[in-house]
N, C-alpha and C. Protein backbone atom coordinates (compact mmCIF):
# COMPACT_ATOMS: atom_id res chain seq x y z
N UNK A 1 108.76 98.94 100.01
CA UNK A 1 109.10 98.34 98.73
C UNK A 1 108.27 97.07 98.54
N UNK A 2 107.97 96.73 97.22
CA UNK A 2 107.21 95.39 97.05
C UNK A 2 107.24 95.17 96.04
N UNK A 3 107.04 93.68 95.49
CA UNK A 3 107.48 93.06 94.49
C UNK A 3 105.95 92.61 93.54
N UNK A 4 106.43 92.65 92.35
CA UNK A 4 105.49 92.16 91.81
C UNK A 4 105.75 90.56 90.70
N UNK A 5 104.49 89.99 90.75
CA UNK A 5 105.09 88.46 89.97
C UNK A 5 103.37 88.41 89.57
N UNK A 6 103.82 87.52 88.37
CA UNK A 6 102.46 87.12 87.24
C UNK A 6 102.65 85.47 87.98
N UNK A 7 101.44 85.09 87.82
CA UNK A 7 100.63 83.80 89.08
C UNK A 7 99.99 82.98 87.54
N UNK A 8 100.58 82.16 86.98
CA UNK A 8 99.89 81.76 85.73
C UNK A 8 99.15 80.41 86.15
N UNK A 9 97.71 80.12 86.03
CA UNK A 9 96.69 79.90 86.67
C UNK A 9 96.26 78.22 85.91
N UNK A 10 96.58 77.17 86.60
CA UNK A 10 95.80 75.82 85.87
C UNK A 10 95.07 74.95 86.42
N UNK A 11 93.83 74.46 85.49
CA UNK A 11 93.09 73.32 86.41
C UNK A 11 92.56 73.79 87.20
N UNK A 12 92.21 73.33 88.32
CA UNK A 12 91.48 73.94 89.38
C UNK A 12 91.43 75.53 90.10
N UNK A 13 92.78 76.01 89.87
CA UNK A 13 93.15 77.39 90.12
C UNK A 13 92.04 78.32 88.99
N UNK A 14 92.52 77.63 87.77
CA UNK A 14 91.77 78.55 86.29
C UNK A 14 90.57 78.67 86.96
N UNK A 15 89.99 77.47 87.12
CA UNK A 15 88.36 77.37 87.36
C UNK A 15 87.77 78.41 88.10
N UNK A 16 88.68 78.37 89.78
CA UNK A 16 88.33 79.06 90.37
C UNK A 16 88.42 80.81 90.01
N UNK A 17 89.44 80.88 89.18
CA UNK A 17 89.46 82.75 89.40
C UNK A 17 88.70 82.79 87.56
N UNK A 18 88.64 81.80 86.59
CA UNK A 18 88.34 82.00 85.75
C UNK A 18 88.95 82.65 84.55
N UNK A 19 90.50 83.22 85.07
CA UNK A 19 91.12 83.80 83.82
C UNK A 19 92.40 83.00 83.88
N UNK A 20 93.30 82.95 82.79
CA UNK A 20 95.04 82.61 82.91
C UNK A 20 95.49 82.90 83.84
N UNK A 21 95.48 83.97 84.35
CA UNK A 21 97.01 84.17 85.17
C UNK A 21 96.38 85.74 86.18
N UNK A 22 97.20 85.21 87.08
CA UNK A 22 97.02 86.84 88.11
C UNK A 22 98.39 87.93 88.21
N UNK A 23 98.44 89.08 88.27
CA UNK A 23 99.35 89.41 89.03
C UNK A 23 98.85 90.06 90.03
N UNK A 24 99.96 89.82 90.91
CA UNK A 24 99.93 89.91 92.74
C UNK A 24 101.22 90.73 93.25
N UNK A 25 101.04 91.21 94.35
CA UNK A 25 102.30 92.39 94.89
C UNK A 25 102.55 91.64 96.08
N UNK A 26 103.84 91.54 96.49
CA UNK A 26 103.65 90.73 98.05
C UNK A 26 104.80 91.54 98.30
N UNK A 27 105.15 91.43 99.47
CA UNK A 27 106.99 91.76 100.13
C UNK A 27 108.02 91.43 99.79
N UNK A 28 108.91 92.08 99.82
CA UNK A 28 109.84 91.23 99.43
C UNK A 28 110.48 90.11 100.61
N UNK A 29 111.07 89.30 100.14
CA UNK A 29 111.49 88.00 100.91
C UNK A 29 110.09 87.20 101.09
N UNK A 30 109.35 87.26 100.53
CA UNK A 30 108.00 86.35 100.61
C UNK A 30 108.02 84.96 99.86
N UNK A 31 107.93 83.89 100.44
CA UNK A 31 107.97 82.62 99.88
C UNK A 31 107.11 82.18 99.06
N UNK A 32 107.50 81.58 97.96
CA UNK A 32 106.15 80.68 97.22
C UNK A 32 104.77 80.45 97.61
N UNK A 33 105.53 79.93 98.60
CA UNK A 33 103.93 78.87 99.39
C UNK A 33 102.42 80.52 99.89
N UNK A 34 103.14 81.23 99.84
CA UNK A 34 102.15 82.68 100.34
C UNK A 34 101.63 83.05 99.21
N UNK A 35 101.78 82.73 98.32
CA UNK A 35 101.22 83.10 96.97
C UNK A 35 99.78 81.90 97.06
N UNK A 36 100.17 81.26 97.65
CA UNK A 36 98.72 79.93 97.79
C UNK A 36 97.95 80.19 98.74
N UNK A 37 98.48 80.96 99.89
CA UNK A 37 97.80 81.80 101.10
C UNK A 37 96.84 82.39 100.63
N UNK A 38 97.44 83.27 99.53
CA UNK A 38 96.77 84.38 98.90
C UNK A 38 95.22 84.11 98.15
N UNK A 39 95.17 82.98 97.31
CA UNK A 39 94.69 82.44 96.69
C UNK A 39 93.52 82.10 97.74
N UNK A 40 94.09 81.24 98.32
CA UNK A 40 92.46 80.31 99.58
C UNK A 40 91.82 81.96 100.18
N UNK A 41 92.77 82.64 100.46
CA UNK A 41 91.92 83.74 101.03
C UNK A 41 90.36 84.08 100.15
N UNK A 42 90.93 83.98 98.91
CA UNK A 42 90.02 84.64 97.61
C UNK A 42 88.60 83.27 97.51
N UNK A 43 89.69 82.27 97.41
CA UNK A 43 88.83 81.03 97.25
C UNK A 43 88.88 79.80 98.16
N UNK A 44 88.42 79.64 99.38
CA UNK A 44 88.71 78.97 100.48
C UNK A 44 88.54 77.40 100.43
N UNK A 45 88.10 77.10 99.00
CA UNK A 45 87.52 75.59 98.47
C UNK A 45 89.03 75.16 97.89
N UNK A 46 89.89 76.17 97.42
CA UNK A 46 91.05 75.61 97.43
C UNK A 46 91.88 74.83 98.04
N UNK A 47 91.46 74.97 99.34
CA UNK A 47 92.44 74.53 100.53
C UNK A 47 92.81 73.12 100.08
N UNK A 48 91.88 72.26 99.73
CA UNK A 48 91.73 70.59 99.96
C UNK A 48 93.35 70.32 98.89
N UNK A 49 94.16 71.32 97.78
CA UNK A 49 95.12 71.28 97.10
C UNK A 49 96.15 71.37 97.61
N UNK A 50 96.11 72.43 98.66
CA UNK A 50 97.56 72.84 99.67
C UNK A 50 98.78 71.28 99.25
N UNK A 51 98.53 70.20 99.79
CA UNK A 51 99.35 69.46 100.29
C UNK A 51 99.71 68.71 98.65
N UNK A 52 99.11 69.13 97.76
CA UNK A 52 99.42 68.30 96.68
C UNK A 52 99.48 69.21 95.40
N UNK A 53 99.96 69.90 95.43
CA UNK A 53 100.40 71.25 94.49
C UNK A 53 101.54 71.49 94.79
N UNK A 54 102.84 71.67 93.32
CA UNK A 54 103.86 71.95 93.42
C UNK A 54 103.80 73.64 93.09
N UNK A 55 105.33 73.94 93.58
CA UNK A 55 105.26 75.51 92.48
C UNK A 55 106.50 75.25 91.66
N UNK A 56 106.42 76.82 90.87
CA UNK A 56 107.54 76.67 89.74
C UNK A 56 107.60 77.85 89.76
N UNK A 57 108.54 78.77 89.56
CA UNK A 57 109.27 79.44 89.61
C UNK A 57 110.18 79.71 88.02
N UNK A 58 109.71 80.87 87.34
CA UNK A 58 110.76 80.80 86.37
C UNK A 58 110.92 79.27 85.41
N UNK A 59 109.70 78.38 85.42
CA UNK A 59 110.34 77.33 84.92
C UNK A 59 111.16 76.37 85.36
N UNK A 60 111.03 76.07 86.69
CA UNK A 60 112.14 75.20 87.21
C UNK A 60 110.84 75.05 88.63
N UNK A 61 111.06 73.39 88.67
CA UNK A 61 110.30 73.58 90.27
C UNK A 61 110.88 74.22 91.66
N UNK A 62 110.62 74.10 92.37
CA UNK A 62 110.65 74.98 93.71
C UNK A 62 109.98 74.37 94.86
N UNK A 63 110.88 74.31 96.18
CA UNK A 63 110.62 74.21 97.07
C UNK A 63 109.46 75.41 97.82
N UNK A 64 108.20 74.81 99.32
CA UNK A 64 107.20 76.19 99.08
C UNK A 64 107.77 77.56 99.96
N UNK A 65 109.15 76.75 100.48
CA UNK A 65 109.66 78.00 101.09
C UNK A 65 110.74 79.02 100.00
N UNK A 66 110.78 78.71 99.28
CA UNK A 66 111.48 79.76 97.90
C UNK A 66 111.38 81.03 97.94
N UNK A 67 112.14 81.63 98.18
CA UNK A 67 111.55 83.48 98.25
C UNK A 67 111.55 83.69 96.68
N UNK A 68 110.32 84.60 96.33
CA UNK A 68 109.83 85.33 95.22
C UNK A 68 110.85 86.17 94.79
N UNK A 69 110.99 86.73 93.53
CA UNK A 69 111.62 87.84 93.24
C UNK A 69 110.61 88.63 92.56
N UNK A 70 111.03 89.81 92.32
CA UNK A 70 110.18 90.90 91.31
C UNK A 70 110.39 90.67 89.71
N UNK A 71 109.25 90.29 89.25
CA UNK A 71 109.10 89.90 88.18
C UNK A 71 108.98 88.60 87.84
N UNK A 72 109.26 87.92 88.49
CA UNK A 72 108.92 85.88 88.62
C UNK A 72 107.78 85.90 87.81
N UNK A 73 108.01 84.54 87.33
CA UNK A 73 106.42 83.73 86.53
C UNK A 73 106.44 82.78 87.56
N UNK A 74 105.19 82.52 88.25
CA UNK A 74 104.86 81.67 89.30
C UNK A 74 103.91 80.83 88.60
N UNK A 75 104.18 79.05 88.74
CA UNK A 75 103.42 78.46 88.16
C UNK A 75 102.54 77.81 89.58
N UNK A 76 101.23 77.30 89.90
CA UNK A 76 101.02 76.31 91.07
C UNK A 76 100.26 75.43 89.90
N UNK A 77 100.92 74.03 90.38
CA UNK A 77 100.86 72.94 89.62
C UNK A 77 99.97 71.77 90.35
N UNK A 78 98.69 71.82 90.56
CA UNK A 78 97.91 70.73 91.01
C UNK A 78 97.60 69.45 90.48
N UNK A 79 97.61 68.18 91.10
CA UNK A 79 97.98 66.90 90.40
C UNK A 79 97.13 66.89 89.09
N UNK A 80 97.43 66.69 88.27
CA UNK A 80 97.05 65.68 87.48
C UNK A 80 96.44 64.78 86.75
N UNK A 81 95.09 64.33 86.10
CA UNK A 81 94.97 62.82 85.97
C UNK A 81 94.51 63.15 84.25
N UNK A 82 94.82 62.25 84.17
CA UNK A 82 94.29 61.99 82.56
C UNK A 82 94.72 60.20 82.24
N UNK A 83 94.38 60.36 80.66
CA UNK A 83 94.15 58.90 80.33
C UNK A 83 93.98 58.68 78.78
């Protein structure tokens, strides 16, 4: 069995894959934070974000150990800056 969730893509994420949003299949009971696993695999320049990227879940933030459900909107939210 496996789950599926839409990965909606900003800032540095966009850049790297170049479109809005991914969808991805993982296991079930799979945590947030593996959805970012997933990602460096693809794009390994990501890494330097790990420690300063939140997730979101459905609209609500999230801890990176959060288990996924089937059908989730997964946001990864990298800092910031403007002016």
């Amino acid at each position: 069995m496996s789950i599926t969730v839409t990965v909606k893509l900003f800032a540095v994420f966009q850049e790297a894959y170049k479109v809005p949003e991914l969808v991805l299949i993982f296991p079930p009971k799979t945590p947030v934070s593996a959805i970012f696993d997933r990602l460096i695999q693809d794009h390994p320049e990501l890494e330097k974000w790990r420690n300063v990227t939140q997730f979101g879940i459905n609209l609500e933030f999230v801890t990176p150990d959060t288990e996924i459900r089937d059908q989730d909107e997964i946001v990864l939210i990298p800092p910031v800056s403007g002016g």
